[in-house]
C-alpha atoms as a PDB file:
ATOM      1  CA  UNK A   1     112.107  98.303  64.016  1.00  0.00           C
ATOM      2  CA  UNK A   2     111.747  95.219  61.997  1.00  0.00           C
ATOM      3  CA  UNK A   3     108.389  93.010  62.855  1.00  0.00           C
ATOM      4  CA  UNK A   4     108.806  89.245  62.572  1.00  0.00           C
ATOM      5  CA  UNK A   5     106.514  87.037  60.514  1.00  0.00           C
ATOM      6  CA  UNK A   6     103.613  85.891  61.433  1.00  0.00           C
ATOM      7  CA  UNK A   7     104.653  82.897  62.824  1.00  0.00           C
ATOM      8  CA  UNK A   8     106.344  85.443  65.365  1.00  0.00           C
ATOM      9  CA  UNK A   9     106.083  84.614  69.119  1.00  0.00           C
ATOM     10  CA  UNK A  10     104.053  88.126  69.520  1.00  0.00           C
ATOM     11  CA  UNK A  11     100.681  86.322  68.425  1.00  0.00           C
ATOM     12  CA  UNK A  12      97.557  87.170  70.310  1.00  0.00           C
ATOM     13  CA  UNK A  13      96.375  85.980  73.862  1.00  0.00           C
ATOM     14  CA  UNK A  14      93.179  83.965  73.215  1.00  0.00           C
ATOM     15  CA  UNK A  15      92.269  83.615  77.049  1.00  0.00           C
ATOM     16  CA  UNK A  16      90.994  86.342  79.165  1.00  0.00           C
ATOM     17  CA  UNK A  17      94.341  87.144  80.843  1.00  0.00           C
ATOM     18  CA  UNK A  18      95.935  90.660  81.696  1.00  0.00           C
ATOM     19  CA  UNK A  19      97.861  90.999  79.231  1.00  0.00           C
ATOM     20  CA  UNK A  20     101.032  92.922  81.911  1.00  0.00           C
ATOM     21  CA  UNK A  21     100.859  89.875  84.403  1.00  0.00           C
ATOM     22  CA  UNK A  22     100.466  87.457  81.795  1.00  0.00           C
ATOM     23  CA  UNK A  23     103.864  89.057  79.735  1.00  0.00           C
ATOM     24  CA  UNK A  24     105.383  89.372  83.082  1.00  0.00           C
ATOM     25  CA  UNK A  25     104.797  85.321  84.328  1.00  0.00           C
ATOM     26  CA  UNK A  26     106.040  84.687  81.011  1.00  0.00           C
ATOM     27  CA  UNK A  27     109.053  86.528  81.279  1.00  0.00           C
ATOM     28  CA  UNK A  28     110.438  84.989  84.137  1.00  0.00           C
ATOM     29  CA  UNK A  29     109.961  81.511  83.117  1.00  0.00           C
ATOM     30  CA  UNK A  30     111.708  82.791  79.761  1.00  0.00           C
ATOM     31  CA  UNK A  31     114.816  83.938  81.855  1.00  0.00           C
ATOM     32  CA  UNK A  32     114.653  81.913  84.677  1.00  0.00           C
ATOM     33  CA  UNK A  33     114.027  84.497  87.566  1.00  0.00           C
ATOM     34  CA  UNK A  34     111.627  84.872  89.951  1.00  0.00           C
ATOM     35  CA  UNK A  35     108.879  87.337  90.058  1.00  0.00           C
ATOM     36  CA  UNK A  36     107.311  89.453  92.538  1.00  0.00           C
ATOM     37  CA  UNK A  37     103.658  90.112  92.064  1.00  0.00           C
ATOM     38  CA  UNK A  38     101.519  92.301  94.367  1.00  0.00           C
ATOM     39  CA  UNK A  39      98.009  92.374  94.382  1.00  0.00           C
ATOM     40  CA  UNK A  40      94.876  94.015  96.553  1.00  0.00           C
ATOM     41  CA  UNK A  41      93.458  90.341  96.176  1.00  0.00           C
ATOM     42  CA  UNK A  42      95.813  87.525  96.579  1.00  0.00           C
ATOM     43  CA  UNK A  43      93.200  84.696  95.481  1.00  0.00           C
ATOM     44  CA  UNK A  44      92.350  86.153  92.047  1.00  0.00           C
ATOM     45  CA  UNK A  45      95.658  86.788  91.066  1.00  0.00           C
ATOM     46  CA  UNK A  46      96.743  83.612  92.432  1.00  0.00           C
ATOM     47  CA  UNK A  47      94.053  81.920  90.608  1.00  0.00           C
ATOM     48  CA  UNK A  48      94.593  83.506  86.864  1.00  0.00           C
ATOM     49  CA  UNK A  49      98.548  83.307  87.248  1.00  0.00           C
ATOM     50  CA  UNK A  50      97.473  79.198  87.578  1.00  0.00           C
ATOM     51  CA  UNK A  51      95.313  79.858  84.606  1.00  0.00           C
ATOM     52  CA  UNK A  52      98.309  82.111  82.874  1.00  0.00           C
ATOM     53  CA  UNK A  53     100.588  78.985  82.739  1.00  0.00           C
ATOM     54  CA  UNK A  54      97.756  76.115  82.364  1.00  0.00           C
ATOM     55  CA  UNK A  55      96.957  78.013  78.786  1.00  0.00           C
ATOM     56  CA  UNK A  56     100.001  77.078  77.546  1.00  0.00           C
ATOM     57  CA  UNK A  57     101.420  74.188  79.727  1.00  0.00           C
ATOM     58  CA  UNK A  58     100.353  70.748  80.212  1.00  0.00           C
ATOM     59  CA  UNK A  59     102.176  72.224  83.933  1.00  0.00           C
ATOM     60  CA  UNK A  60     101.565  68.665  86.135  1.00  0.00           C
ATOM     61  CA  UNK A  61     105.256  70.005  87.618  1.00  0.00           C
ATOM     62  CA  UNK A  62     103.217  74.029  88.750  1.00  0.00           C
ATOM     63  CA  UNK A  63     102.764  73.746  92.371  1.00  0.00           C
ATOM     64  CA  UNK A  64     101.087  76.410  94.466  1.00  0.00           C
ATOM     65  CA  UNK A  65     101.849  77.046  98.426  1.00  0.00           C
ATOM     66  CA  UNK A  66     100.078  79.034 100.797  1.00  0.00           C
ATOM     67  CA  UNK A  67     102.278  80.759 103.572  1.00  0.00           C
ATOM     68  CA  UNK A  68     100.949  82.346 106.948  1.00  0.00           C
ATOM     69  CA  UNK A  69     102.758  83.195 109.739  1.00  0.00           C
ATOM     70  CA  UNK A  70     103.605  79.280 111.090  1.00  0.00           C
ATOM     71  CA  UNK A  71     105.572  78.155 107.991  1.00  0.00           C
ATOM     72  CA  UNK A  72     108.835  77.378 108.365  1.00  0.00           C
ATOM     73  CA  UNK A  73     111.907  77.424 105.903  1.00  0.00           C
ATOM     74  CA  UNK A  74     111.479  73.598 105.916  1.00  0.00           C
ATOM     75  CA  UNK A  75     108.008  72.952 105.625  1.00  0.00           C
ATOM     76  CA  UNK A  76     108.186  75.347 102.632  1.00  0.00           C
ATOM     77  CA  UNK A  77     111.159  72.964 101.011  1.00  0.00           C
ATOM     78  CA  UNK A  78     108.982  70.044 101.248  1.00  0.00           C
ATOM     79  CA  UNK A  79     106.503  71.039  99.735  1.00  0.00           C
ATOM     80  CA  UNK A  80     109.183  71.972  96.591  1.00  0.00           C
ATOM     81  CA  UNK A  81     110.205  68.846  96.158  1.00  0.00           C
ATOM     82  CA  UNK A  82     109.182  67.193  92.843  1.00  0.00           C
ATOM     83  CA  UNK A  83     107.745  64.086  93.790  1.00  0.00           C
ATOM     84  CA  UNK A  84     108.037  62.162  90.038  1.00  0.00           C
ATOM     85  CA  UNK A  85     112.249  63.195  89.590  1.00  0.00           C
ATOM     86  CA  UNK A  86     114.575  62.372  92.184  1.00  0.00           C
ATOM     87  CA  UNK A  87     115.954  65.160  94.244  1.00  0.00           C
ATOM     88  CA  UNK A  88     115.005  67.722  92.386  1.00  0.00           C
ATOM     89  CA  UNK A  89     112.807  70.883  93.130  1.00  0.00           C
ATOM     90  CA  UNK A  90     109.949  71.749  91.491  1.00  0.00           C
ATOM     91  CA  UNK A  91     109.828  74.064  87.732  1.00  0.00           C
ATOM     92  CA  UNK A  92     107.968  76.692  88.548  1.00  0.00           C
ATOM     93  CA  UNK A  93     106.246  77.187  91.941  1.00  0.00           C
ATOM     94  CA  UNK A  94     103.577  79.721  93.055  1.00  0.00           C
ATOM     95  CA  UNK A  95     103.702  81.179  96.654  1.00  0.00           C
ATOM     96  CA  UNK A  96     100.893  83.222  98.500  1.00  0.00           C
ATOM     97  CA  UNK A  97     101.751  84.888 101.915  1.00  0.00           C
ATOM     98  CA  UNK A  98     105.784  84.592 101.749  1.00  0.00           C
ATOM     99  CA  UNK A  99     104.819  88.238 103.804  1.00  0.00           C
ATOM    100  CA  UNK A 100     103.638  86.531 106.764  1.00  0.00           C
ATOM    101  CA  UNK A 101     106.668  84.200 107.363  1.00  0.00           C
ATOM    102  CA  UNK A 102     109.075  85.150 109.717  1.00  0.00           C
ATOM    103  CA  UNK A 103     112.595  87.485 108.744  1.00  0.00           C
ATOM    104  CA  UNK A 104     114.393  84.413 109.134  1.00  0.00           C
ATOM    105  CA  UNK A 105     112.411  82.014 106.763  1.00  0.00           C
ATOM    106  CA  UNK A 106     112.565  84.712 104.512  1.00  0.00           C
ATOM    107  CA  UNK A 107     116.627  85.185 104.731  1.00  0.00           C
ATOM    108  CA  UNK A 108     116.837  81.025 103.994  1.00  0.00           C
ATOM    109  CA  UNK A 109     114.361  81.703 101.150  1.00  0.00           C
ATOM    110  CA  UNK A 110     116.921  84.267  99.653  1.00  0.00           C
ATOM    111  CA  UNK A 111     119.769  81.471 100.227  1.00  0.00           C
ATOM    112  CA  UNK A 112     118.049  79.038  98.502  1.00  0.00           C
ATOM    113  CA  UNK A 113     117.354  81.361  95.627  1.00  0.00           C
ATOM    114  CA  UNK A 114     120.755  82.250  95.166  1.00  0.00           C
ATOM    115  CA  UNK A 115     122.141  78.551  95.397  1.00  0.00           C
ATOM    116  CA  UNK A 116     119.324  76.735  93.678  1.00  0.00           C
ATOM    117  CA  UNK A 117     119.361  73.911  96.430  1.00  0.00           C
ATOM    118  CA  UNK A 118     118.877  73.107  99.632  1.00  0.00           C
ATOM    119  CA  UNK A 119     119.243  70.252 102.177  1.00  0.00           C
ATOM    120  CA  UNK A 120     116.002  68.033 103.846  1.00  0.00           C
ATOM    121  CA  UNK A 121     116.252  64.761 106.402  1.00  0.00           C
ATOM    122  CA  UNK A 122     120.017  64.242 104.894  1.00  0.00           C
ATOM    123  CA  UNK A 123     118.961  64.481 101.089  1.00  0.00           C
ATOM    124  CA  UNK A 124     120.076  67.224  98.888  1.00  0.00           C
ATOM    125  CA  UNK A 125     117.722  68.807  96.354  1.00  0.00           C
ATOM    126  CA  UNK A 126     118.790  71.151  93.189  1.00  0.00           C
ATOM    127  CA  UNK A 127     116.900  73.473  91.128  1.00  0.00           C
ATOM    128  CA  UNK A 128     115.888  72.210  87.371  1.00  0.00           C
ATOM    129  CA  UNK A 129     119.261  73.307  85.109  1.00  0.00           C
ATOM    130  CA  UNK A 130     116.530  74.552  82.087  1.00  0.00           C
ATOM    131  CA  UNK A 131     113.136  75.379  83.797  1.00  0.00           C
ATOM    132  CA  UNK A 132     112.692  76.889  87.869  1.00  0.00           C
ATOM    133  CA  UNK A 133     111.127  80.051  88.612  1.00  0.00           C
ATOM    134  CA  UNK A 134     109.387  80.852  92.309  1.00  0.00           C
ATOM    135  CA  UNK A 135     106.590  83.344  91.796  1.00  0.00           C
ATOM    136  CA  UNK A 136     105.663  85.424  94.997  1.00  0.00           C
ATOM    137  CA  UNK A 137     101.810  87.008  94.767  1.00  0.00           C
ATOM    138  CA  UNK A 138     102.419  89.588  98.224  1.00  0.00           C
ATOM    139  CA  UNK A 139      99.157  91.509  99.536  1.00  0.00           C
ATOM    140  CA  UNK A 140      99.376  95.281  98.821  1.00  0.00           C
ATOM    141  CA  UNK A 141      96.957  97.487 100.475  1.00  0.00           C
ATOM    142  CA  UNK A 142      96.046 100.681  99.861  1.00  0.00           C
ATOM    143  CA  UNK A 143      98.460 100.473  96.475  1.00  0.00           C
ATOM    144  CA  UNK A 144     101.466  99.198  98.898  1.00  0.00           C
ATOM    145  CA  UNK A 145     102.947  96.303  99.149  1.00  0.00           C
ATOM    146  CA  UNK A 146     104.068  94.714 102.414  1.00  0.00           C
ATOM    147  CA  UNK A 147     107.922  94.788 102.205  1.00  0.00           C
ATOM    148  CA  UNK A 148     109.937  91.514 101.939  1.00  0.00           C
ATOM    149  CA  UNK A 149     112.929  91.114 103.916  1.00  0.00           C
ATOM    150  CA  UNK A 150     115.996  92.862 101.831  1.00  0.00           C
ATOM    151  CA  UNK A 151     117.866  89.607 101.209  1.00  0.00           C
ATOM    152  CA  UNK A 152     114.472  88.453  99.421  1.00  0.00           C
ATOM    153  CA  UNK A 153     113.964  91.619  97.690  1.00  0.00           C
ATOM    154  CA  UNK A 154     117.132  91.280  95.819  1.00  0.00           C
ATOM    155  CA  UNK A 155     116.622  87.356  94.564  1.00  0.00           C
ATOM    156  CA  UNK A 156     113.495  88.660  93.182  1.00  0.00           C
ATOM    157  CA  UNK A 157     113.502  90.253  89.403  1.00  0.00           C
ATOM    158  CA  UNK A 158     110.862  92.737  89.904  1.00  0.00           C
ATOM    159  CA  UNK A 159     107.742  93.490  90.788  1.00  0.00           C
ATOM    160  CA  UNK A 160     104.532  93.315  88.747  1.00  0.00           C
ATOM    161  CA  UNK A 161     101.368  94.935  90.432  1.00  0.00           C
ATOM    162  CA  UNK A 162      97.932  93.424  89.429  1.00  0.00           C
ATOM    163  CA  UNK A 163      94.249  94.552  89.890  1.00  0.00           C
ATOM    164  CA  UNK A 164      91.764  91.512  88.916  1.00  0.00           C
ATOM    165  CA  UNK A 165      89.044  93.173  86.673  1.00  0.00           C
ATOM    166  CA  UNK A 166      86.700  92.636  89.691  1.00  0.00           C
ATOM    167  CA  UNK A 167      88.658  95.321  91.576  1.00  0.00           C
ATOM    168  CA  UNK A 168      88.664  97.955  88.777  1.00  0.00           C
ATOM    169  CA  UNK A 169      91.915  96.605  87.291  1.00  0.00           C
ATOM    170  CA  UNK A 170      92.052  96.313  83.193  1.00  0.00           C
ATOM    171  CA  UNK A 171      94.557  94.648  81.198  1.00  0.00           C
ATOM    172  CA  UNK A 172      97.005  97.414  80.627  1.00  0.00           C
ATOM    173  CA  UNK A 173      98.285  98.132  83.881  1.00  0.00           C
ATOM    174  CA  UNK A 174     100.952 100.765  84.973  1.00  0.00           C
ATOM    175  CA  UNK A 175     103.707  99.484  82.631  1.00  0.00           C
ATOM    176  CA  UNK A 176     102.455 100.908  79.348  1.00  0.00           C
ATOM    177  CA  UNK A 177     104.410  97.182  78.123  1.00  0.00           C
ATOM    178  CA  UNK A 178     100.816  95.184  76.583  1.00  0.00           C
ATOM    179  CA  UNK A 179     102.206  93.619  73.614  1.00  0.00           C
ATOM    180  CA  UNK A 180      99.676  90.856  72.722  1.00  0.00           C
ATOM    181  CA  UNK A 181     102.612  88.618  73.506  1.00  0.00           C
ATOM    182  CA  UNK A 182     101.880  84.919  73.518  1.00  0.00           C
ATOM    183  CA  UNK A 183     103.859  81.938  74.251  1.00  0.00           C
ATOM    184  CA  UNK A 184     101.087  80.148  71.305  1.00  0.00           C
ATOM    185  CA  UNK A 185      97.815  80.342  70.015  1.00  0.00           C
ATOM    186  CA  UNK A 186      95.559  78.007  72.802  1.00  0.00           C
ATOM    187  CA  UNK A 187      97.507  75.163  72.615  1.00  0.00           C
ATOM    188  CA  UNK A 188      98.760  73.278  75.660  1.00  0.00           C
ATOM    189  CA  UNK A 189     102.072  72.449  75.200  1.00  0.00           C
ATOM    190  CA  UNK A 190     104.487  68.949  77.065  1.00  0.00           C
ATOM    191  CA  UNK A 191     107.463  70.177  78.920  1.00  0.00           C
ATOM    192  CA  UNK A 192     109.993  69.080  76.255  1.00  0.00           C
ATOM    193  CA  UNK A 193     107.778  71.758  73.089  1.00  0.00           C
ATOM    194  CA  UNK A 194     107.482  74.420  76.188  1.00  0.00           C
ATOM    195  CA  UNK A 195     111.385  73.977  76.822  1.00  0.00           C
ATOM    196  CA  UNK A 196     112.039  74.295  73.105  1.00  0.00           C
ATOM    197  CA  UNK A 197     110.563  77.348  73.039  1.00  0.00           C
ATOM    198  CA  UNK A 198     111.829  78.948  76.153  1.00  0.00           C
ATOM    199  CA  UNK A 199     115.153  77.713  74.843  1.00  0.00           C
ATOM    200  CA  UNK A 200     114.667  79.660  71.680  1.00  0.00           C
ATOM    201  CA  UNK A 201     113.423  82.814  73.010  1.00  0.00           C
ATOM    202  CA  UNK A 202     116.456  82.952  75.357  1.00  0.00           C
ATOM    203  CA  UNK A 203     118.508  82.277  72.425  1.00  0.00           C
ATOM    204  CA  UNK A 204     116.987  85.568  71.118  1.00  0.00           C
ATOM    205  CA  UNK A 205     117.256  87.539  74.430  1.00  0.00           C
ATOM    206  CA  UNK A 206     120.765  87.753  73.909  1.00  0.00           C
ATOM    207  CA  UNK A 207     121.173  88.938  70.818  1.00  0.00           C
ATOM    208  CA  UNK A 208     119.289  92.422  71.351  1.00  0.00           C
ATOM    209  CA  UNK A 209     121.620  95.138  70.501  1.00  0.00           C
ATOM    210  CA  UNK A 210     121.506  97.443  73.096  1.00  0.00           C
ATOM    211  CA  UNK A 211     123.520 100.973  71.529  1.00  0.00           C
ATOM    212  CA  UNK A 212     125.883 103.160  73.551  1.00  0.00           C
ATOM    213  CA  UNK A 213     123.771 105.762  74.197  1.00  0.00           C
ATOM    214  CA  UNK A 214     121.164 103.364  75.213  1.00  0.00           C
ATOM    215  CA  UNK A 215     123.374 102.185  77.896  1.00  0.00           C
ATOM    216  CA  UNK A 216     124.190 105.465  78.751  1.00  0.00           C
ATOM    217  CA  UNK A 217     120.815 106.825  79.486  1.00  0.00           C
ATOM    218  CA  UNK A 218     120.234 103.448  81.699  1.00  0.00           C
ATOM    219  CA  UNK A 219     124.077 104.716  83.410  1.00  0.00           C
ATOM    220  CA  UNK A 220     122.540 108.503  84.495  1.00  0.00           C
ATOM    221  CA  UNK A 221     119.115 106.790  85.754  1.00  0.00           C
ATOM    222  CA  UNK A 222     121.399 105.091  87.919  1.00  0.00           C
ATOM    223  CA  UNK A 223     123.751 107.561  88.980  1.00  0.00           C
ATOM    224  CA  UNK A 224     120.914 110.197  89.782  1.00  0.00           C
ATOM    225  CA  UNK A 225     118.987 107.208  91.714  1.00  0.00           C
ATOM    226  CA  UNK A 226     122.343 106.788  93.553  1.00  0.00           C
ATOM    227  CA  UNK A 227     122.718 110.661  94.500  1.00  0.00           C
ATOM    228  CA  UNK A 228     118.965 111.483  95.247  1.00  0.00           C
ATOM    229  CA  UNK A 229     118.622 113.056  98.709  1.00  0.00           C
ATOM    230  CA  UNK A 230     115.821 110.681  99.234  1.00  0.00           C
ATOM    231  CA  UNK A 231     118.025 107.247  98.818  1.00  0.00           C
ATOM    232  CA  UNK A 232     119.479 106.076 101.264  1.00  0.00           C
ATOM    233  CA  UNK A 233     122.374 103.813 100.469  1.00  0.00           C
ATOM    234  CA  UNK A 234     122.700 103.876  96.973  1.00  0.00           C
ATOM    235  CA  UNK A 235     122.402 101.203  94.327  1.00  0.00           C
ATOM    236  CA  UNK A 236     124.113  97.616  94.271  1.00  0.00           C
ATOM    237  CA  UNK A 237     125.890  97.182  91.003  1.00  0.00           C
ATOM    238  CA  UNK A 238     124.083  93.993  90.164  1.00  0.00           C
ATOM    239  CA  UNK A 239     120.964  95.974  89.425  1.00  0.00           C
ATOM    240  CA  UNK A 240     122.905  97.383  85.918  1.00  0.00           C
ATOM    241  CA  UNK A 241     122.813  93.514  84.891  1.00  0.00           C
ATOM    242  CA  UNK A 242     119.185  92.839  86.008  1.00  0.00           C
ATOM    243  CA  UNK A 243     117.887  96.119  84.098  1.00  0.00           C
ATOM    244  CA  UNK A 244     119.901  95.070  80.821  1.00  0.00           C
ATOM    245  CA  UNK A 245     118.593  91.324  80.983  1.00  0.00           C
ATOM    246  CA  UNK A 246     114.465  93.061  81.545  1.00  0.00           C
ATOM    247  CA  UNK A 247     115.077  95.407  78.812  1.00  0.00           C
ATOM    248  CA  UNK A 248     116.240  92.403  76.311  1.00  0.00           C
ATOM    249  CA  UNK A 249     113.515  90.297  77.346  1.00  0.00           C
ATOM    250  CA  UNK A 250     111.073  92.498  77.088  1.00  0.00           C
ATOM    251  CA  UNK A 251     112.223  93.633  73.428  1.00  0.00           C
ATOM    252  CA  UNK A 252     112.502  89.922  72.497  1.00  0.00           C
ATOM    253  CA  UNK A 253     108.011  89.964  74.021  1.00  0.00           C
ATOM    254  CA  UNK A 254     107.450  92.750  71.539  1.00  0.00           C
ATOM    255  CA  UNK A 255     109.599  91.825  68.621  1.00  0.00           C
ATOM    256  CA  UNK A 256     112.152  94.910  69.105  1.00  0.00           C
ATOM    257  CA  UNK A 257     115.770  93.618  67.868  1.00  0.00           C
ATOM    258  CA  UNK A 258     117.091  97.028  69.426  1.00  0.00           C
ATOM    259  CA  UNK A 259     116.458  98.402  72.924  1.00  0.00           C
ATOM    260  CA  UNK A 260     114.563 102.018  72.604  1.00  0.00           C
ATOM    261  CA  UNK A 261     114.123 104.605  75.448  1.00  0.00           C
ATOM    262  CA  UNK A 262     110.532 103.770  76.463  1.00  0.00           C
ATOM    263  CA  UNK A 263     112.286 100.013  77.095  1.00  0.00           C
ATOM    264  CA  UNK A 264     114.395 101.166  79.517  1.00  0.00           C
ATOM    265  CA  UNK A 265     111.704 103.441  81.392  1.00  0.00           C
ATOM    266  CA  UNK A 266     109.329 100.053  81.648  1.00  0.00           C
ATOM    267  CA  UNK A 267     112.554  98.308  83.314  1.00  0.00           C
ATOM    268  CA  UNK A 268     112.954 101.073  85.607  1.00  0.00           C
ATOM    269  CA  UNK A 269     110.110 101.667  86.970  1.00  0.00           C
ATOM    270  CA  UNK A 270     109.596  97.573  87.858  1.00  0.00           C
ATOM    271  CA  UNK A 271     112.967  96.993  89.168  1.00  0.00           C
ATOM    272  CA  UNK A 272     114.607  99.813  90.749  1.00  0.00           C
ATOM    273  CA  UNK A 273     112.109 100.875  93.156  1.00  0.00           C
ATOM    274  CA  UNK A 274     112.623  96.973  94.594  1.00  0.00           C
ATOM    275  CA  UNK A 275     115.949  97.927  94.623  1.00  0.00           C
ATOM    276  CA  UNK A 276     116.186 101.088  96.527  1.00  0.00           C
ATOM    277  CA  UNK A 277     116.127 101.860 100.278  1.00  0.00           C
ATOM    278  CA  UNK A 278     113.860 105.597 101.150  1.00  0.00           C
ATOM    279  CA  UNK A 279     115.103 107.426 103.726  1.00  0.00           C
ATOM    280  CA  UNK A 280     113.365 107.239 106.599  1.00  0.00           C
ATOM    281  CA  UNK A 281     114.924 109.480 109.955  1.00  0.00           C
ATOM    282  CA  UNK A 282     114.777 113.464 108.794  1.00  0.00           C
ATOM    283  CA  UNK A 283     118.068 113.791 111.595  1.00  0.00           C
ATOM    284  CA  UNK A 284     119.833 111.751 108.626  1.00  0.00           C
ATOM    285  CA  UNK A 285     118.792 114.103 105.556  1.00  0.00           C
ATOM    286  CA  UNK A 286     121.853 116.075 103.837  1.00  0.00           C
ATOM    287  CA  UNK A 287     120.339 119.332 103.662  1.00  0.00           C
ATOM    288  CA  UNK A 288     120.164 119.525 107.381  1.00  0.00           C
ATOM    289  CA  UNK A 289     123.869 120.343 107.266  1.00  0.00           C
ATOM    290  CA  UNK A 290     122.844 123.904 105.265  1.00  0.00           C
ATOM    291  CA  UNK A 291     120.323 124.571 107.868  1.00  0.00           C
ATOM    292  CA  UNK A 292     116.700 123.197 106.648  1.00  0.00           C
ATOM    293  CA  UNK A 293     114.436 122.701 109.210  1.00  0.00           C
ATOM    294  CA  UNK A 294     114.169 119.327 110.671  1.00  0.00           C
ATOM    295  CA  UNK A 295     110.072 119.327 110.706  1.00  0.00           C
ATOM    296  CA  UNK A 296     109.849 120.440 107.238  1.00  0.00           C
ATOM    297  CA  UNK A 297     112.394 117.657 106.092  1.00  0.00           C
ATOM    298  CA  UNK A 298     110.390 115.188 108.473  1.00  0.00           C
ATOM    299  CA  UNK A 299     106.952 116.205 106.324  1.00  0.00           C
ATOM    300  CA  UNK A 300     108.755 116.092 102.981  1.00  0.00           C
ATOM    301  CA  UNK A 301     109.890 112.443 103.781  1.00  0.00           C
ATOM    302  CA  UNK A 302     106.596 111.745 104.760  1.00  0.00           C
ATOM    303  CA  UNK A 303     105.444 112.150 101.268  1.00  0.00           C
ATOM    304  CA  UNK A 304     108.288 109.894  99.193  1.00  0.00           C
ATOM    305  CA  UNK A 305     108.343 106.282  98.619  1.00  0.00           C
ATOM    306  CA  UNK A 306     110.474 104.220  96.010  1.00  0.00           C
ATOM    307  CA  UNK A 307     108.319 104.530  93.024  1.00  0.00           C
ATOM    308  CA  UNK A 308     107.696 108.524  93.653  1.00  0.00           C
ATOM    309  CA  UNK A 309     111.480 108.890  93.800  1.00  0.00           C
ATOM    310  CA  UNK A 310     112.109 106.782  90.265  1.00  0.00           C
ATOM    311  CA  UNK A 311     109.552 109.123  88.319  1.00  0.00           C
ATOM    312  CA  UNK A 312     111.420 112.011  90.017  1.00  0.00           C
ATOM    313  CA  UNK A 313     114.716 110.451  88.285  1.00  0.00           C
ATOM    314  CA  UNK A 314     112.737 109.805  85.006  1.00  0.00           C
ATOM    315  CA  UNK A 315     111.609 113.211  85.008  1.00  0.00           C
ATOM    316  CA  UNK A 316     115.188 114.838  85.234  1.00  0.00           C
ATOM    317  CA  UNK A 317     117.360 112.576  82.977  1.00  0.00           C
ATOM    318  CA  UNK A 318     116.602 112.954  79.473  1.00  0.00           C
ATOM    319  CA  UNK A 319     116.875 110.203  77.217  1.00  0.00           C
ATOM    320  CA  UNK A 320     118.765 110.752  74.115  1.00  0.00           C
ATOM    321  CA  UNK A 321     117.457 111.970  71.209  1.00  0.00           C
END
């Protein structure tokens, strides 16, 4: 694959950031989701995600919230609201502890996600039309994250897991996706050169050529996830179009004009296990019917989760040749 000049987007990091969760931050403001990272220490990663953003942009509109378990939908909105442009929401907003909240703030959450507004004391806000991502740092212990309610879940791209270098993390993760992407060389950018250049690189996300048997190979992931004794449920169709949209983006972060294999393995492995429910009650596993044993089945489940069961799909579809 063709490399870009060297005026190319792909130039090297000059602050001390991973270079996964910085990509990944980057990513989402690029396409305008929302992220899901999941760290062992919530104030570290909360605190170089800040740094992450300040590198690049003069960010007076980056708020950070801290959740526990007395926030409310409402209090949450409040503190979204952009105080300097009238009822509108904040860019980008980072939020600690979304965990704790109740189901129900969580479920409004979603709602809000999915229709970029939401009403306070009689006013209506909206979302920003070019810029408005909502990243979520959740606490994983013992390399698990504590589960979002489903509605949540599925607003959320996917999930980046980060160890601060204190911990024993390093700056190539589980992803294998370090690029040495950089949204520019140390400079601090306004909000009208960042939006130029998010505008650009979105320009360029869709025009990566994704080949039939590309899309194929992504197709059997998905129909294997979808008939694996350990999913429960299936897999929404939506996730085909969230997969496709990671797998440009991240092709556009490393200069890739075409989507390769390894791209779509990166995409899987951060999105689908997000998007798939384990099975849980051994009385409700097929083989039951053809007379396995019900404890056996109960210690089998005992030993699957979502990412086990997407390297278990990785491992039996073959990608083409």
């Amino acid at each position: 694959m063709d490399k870009k000049s060297s005026d190319s987007l792909s130039d090297k990091i000059t602050a001390d950031f991973d270079e996964d969760l910085y990509t990944a931050v980057w990513m989402a403001i690029i396409a305008r989701r929302h992220l899901m990272v999941s760290s062992p220490d919530i104030v570290r990663t909360q605190t170089e995600i800040e740094g992450i953003i300040r590198s690049t942009w003069n960010a007076q509109d980056v708020l950070t919230i801290r959740c526990d378990s007395s926030t409310t939908f409402e209090s949450l909105c409040s503190l979204l609201i952009n105080p300097t442009k009238e009822d509108a929401v904040r860019s980008v907003a980072l939020v600690t502890g979304l965990e704790q909240t109740t189901e129900e703030t969580q479920i409004q959450m979603a709602e809000m996600l999915r229709t970029e507004q939401f009403v306070l004391e009689n006013r209506h806000f909206k979302a920003p039309h070019d810029l408005f991502t909502i990243i979520a740092v959740i606490e994983a212990r013992n390399n698990r994250e504590t589960e979002l309610a489903k509605p949540l879940m599925q607003r959320l791209w996917f999930r980046q897991p980060h160890v601060p270098v204190e911990l024993g993390g390093d700056s190539s993760l589980t992803s294998g996706s370090s690029s040495g992407f950089s949204m520019g060389r140390g400079t601090v950018l306004s909000e009208s050169a960042l939006l130029e250049k998010v505008l650009l690189m979105r320009k360029k996300v869709s025009s990566v050529t994704i080949v039939p048997e590309i899309r194929r190979y992504l197709y059997d992931i998905i129909v294997y996830t979808r008939l694996h004794r350990m999913v429960v449920g299936g897999v929404a169709t939506f996730v085909i179009r969230d997969l496709e949209e990671f797998m440009r983006a991240i092709c556009v972060v490393n200069d890739y004009e075409y989507c390769i294999p390894s791209v779509v393995k990166i995409a899987v492995r951060k999105l689908l296990p997000m998007r798939i429910q384990v099975l849980q009650k051994a009385e409700n596993e097929p083989t039951l019917q053809w007379g396995s044993d019900i404890r056996l089945v109960q210690e089998m489940i005992m030993r699957w989760n979502a990412d086990f069961i997407v390297e278990d799909v990785l491992n039996h579809v073959q990608p083409p040749i």
